[in-house]
Protein backbone atom coordinates (compact mmCIF):
# COMPACT_ATOMS: atom_id res chain seq x y z
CA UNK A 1 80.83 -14.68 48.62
CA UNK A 2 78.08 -16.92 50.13
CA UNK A 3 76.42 -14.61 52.88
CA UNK A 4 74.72 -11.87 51.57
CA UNK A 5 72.28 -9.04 52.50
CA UNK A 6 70.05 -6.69 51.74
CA UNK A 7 69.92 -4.02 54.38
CA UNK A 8 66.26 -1.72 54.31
CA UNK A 9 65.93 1.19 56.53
CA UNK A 10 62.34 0.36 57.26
CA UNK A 11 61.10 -2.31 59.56
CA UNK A 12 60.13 -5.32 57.23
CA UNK A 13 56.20 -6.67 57.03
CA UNK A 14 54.60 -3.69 54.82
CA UNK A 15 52.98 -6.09 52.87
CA UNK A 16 51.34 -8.14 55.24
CA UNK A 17 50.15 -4.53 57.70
CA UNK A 18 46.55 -4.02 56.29
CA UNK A 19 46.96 -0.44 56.89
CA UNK A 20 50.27 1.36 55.82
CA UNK A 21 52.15 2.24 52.89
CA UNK A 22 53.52 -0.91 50.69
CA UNK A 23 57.61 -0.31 50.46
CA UNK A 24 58.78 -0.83 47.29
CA UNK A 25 62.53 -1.30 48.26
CA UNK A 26 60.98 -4.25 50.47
CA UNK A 27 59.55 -5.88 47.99
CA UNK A 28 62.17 -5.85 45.47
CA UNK A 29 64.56 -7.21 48.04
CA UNK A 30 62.56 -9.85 48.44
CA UNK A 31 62.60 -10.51 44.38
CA UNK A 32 66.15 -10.21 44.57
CA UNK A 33 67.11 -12.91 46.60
CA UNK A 34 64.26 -15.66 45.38
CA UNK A 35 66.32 -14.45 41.80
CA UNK A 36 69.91 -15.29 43.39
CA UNK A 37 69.43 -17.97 45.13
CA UNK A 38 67.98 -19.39 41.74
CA UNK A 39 71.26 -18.37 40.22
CA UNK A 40 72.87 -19.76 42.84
CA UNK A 41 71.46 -22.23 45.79
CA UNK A 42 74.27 -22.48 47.59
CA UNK A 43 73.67 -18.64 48.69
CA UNK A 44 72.56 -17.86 51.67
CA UNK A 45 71.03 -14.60 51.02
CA UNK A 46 68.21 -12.53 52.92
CA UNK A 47 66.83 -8.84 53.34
CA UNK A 48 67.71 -7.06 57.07
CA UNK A 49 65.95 -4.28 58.83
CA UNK A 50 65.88 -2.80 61.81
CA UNK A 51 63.93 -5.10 63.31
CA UNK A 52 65.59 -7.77 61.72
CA UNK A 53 69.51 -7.73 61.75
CA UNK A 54 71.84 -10.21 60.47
CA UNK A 55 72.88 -12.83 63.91
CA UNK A 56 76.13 -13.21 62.11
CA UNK A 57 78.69 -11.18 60.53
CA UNK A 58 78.02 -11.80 56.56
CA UNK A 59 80.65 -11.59 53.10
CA UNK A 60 77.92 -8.56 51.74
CA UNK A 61 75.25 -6.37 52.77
CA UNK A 62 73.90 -4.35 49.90
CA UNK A 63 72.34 -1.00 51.31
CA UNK A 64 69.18 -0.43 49.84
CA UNK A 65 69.03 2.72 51.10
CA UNK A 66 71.07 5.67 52.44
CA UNK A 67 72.37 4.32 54.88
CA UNK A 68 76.39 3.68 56.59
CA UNK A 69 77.73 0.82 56.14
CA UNK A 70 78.06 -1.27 59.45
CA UNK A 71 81.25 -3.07 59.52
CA UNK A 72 79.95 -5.38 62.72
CA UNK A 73 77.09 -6.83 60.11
CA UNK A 74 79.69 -7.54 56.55
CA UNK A 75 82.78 -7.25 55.48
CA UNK A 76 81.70 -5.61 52.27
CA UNK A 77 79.39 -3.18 51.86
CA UNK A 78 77.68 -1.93 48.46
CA UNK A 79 75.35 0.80 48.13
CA UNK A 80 72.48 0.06 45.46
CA UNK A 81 71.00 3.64 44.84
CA UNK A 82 67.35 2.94 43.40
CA UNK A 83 66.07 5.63 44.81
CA UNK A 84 65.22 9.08 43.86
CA UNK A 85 65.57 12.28 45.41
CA UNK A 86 64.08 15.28 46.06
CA UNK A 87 67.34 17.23 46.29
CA UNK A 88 68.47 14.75 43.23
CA UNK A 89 70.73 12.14 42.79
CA UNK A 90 73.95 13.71 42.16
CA UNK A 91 73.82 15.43 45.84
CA UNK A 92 72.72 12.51 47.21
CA UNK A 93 75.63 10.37 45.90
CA UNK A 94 78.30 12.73 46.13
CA UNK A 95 77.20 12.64 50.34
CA UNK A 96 77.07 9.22 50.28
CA UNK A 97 80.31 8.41 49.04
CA UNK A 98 81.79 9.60 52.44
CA UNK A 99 80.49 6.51 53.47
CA UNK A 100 83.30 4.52 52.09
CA UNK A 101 81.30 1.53 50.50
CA UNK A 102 83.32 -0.99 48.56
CA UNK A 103 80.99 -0.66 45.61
CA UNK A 104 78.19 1.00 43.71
CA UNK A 105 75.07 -0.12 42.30
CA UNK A 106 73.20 2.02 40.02
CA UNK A 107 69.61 2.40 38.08
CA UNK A 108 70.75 4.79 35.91
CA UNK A 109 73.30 4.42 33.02
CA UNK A 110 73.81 8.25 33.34
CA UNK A 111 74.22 8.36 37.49
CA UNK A 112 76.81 5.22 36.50
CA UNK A 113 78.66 7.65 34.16
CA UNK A 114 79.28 11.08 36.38
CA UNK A 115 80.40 8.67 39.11
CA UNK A 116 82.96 6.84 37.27
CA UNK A 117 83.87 10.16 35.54
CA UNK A 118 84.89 11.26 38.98
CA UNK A 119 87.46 8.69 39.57
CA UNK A 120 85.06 5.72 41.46
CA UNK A 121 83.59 2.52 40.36
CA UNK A 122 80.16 0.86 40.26
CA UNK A 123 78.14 -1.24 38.15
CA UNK A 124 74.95 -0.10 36.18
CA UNK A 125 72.23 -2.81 37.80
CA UNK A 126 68.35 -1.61 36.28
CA UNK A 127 65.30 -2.85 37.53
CA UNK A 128 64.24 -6.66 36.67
CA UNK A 129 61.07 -7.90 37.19
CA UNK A 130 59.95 -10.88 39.08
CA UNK A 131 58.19 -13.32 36.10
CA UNK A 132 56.97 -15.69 38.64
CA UNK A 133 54.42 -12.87 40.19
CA UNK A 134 53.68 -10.30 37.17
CA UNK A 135 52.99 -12.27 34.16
CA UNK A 136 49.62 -12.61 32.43
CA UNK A 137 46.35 -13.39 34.36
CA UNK A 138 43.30 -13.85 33.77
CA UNK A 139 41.05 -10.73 34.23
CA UNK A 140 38.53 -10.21 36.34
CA UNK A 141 35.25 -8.12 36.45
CA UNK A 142 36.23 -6.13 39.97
CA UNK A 143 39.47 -5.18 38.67
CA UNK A 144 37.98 -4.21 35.12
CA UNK A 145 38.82 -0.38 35.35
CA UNK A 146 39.21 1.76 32.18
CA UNK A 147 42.17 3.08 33.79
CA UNK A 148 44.01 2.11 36.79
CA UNK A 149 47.24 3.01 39.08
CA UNK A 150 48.74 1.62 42.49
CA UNK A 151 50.55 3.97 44.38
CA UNK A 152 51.19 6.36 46.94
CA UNK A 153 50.95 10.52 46.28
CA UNK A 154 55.31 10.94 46.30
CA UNK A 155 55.39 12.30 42.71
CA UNK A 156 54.42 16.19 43.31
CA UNK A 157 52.10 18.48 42.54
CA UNK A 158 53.28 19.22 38.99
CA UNK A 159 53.73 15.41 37.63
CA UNK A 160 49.73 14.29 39.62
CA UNK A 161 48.20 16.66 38.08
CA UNK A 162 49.51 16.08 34.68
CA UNK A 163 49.75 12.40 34.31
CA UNK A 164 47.58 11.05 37.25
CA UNK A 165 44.69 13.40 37.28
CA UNK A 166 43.46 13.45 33.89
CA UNK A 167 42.35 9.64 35.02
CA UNK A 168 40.11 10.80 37.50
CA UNK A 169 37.19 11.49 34.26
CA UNK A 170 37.02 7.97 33.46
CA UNK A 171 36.13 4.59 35.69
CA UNK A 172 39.47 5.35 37.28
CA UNK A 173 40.84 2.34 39.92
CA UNK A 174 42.95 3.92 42.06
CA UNK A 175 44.74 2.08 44.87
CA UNK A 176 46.92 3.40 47.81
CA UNK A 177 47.88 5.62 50.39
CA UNK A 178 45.73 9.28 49.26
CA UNK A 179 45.02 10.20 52.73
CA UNK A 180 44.80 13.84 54.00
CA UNK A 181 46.75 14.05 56.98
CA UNK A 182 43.79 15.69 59.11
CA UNK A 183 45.04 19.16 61.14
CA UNK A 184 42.84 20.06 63.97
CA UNK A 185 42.14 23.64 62.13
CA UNK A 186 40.94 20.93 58.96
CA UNK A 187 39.32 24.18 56.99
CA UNK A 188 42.65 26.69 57.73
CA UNK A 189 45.48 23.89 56.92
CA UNK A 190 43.59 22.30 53.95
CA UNK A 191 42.51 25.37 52.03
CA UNK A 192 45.35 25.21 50.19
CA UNK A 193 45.66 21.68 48.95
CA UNK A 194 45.71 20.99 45.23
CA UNK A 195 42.57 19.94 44.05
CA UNK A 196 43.91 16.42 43.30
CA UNK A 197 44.17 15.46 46.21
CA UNK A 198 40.93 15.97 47.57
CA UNK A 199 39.32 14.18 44.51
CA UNK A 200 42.05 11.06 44.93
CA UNK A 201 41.23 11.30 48.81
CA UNK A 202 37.37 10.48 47.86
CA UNK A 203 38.67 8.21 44.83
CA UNK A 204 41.31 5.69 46.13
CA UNK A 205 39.80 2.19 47.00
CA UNK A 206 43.23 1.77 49.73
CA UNK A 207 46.06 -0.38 50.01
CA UNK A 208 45.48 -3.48 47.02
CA UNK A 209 46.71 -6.98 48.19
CA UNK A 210 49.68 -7.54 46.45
CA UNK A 211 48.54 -10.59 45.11
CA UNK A 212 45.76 -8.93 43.26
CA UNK A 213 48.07 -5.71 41.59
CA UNK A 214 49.31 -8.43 38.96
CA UNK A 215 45.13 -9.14 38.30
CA UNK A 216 44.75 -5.81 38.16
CA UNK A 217 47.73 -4.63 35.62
CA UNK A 218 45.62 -7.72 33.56
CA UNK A 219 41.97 -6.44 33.84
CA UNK A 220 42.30 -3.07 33.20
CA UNK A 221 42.21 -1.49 30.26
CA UNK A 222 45.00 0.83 30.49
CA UNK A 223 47.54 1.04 33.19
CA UNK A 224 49.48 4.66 34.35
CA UNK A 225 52.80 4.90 35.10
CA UNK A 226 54.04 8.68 36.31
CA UNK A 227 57.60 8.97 37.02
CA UNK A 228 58.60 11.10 39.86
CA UNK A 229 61.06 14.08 38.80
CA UNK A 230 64.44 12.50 39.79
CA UNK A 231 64.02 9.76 38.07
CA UNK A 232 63.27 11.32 34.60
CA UNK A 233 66.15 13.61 35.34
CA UNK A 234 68.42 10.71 35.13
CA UNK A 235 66.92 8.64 32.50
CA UNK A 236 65.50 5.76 34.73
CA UNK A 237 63.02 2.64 33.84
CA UNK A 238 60.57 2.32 36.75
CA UNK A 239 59.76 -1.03 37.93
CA UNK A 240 55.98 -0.44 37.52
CA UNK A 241 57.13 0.08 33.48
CA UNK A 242 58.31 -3.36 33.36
CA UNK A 243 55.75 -5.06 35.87
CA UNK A 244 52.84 -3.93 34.35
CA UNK A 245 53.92 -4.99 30.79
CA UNK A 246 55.07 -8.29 32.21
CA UNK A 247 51.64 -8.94 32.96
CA UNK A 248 50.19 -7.90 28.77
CA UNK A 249 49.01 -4.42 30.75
CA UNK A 250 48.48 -2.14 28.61
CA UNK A 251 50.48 1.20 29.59
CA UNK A 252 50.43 4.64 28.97
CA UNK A 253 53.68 6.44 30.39
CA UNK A 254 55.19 10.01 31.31
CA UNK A 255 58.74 10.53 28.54
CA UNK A 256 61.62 8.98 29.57
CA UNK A 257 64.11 8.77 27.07
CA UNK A 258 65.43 5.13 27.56
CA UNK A 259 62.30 3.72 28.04
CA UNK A 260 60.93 5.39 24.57
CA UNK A 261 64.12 4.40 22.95
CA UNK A 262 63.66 0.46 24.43
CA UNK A 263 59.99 0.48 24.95
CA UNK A 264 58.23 2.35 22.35
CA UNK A 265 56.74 -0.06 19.91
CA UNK A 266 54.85 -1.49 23.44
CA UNK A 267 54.14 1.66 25.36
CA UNK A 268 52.17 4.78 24.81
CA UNK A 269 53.77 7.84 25.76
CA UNK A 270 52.01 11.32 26.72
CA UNK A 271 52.76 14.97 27.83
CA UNK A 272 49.77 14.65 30.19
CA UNK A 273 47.39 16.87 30.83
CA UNK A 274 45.02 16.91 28.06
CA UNK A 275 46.69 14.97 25.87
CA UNK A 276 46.75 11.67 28.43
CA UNK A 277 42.73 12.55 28.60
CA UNK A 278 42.79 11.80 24.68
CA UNK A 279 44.99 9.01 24.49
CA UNK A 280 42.49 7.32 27.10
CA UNK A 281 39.31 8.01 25.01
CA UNK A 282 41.49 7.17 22.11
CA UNK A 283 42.70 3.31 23.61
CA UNK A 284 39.30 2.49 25.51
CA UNK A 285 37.55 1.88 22.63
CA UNK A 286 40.70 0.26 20.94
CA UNK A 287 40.13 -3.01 21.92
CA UNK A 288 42.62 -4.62 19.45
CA UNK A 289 45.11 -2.42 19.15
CA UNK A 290 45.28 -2.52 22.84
CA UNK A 291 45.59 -5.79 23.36
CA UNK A 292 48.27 -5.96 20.26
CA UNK A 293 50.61 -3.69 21.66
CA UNK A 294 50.10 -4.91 25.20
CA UNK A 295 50.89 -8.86 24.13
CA UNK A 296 53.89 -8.02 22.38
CA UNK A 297 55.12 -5.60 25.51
CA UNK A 298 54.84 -8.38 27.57
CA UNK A 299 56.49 -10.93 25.21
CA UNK A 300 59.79 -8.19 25.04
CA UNK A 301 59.78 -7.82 28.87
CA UNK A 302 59.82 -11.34 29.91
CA UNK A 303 62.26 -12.12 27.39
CA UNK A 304 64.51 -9.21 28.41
CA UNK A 305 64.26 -7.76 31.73
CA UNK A 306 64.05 -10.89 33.72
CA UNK A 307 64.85 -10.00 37.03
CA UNK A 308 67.25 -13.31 37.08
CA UNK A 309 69.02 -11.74 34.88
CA UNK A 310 69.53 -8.45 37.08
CA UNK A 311 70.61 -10.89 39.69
CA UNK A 312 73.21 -12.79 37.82
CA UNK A 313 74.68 -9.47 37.00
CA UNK A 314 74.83 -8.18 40.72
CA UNK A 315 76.47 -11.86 41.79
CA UNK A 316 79.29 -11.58 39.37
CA UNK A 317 80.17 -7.74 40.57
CA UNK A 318 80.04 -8.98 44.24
CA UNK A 319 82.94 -11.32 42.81
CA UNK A 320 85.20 -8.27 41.51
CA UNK A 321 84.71 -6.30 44.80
């Protein structure tokens, strides 16, 4: 297979649009195939959209997304499901399959084992991180926050408020999309809203060029990662995990059991609430220990979750298909 794809549901060019969410599937689609065609340069591989479809029919498009297959734009179609859910996983799979993909991709080890329990096939493919963007750099006084987090409010009530709130007592940097959605009877619609979002709202300093996040994983002094629900229901490394330790971030995490079983000599790990409040006091003024844990986080990262490694992996199922 030399003509490959990776098909997004969204229209590509979220990073460059200065206002707008920054899609996540887009950019690690665009990580994937630097990472394969450095496994392999006589690929031709590249990420589709709607507004940009393949001109020719191709040997693979991998569906990033939940999406049908399109038999007019590959022979073979795989769906890689690194997503989450609201309704969960499980459902969402078990509709998908109707589909009729040739093959599965999976973040999670445990979503790899109900599906192959059930008679189908697939490959367990985690996250990898892109070493050529998040690796160390060197920090900078504007991105100096005590505590900092880039991202958009998609994790619920329950999980902000426990794991992303408790930042907003210290010099918190937070970047991305907070914005009330403004009703014309403001007072009426908004009464209601949980109090964190009105104080991210006021907080957030906006979308962060992507060029700077990796500055900013360096600067700070501790990083947050909060998992959203699905994902800690089936046992999944984010890709913020690995790319903020990739750049010798220090990082304080939500439980996940995999990534306390693999991670936790480099990663602090909280119940939130109160207890992420006094893990930040606690690591602020641990300047060494900080930096300790956070070098030798990094070091493990870059040696194992190389996101070259993820695409060597995905190359030799696209083989067996």
């Amino acid at each position: 297979m030399k003509k490959i794809g990776f098909s997004l549901t969204w229209d590509l060019g979220s990073l460059e649009r200065k206002v707008g969410n920054v899609l996540g599937d887009e950019l690690y689609a665009r990580s994937l195939v630097k990472a394969m065609k450095q496994v392999d340069p006589t690929l031709e591989v590249d990420v589709y959209a709607p507004n940009r479809q393949p001109a020719e029919k191709l040997d693979v498009m991998i569906y990033m997304n939940d999406n049908a297959p399109r038999s007019d734009w590959a022979v073979k179609s795989v769906l890689y499901l690194q997503n989450a859910y609201g309704e969960g996983a499980d459902r969402k799979l078990a509709a998908l399959r109707e589909n009729g993909y040739d093959g599965y991709a999976f973040i999670s080890r445990k979503l790899l084992d109900m599906h192959q329990a059930e008679g189908y096939s697939g490959i367990f493919l985690p996250f990898g991180v892109d070493t050529s963007t998040f690796y160390p750099r060197k920090p900078t006084s504007e991105l100096a926050f005590d505590v900092a987090y880039v991202g958009n409010d998609v994790k619920g009530t329950e999980r902000s408020e426990a794991y992303l709130e408790p930042a907003a007592d210290f010099n918190f940097g937070l970047y991305g999309n907070w914005r009330i959605l403004r009703a014309r009877f403001r007072v009426w619609r908004n009464w209601g809203l949980p109090k964190y979002k009105r104080r991210f709202e006021r907080l957030s300093r906006g979308k962060i060029p992507q060029e700077q996040v990796p500055i900013l994983y360096s600067s700070s002094k501790i990083n947050l990662n909060c998992t959203i629900q699905d994902c800690v229901d089936w046992d999944v490394i984010t890709l913020r995990t690995l790319e903020v330790l990739a750049c010798d971030g220090f990082l304080i995490s939500d439980r996940v059991p995999s990534a306390e079983k693999l991670l936790g000599d480099f990663v602090v790990f909280t119940d939130g609430h109160d207890d992420l409040r006094g893990k930040i006091r606690r690591y602020i003024s641990d300047d060494a220990g900080r930096v300790e844990k956070a070098r030798a986080g990094g070091k493990y990262v870059r040696d194992h979750f190389s996101i070259q490694a993820t695409a060597a992996n995905l190359l030799n199922y696209l083989q067996e298909i």
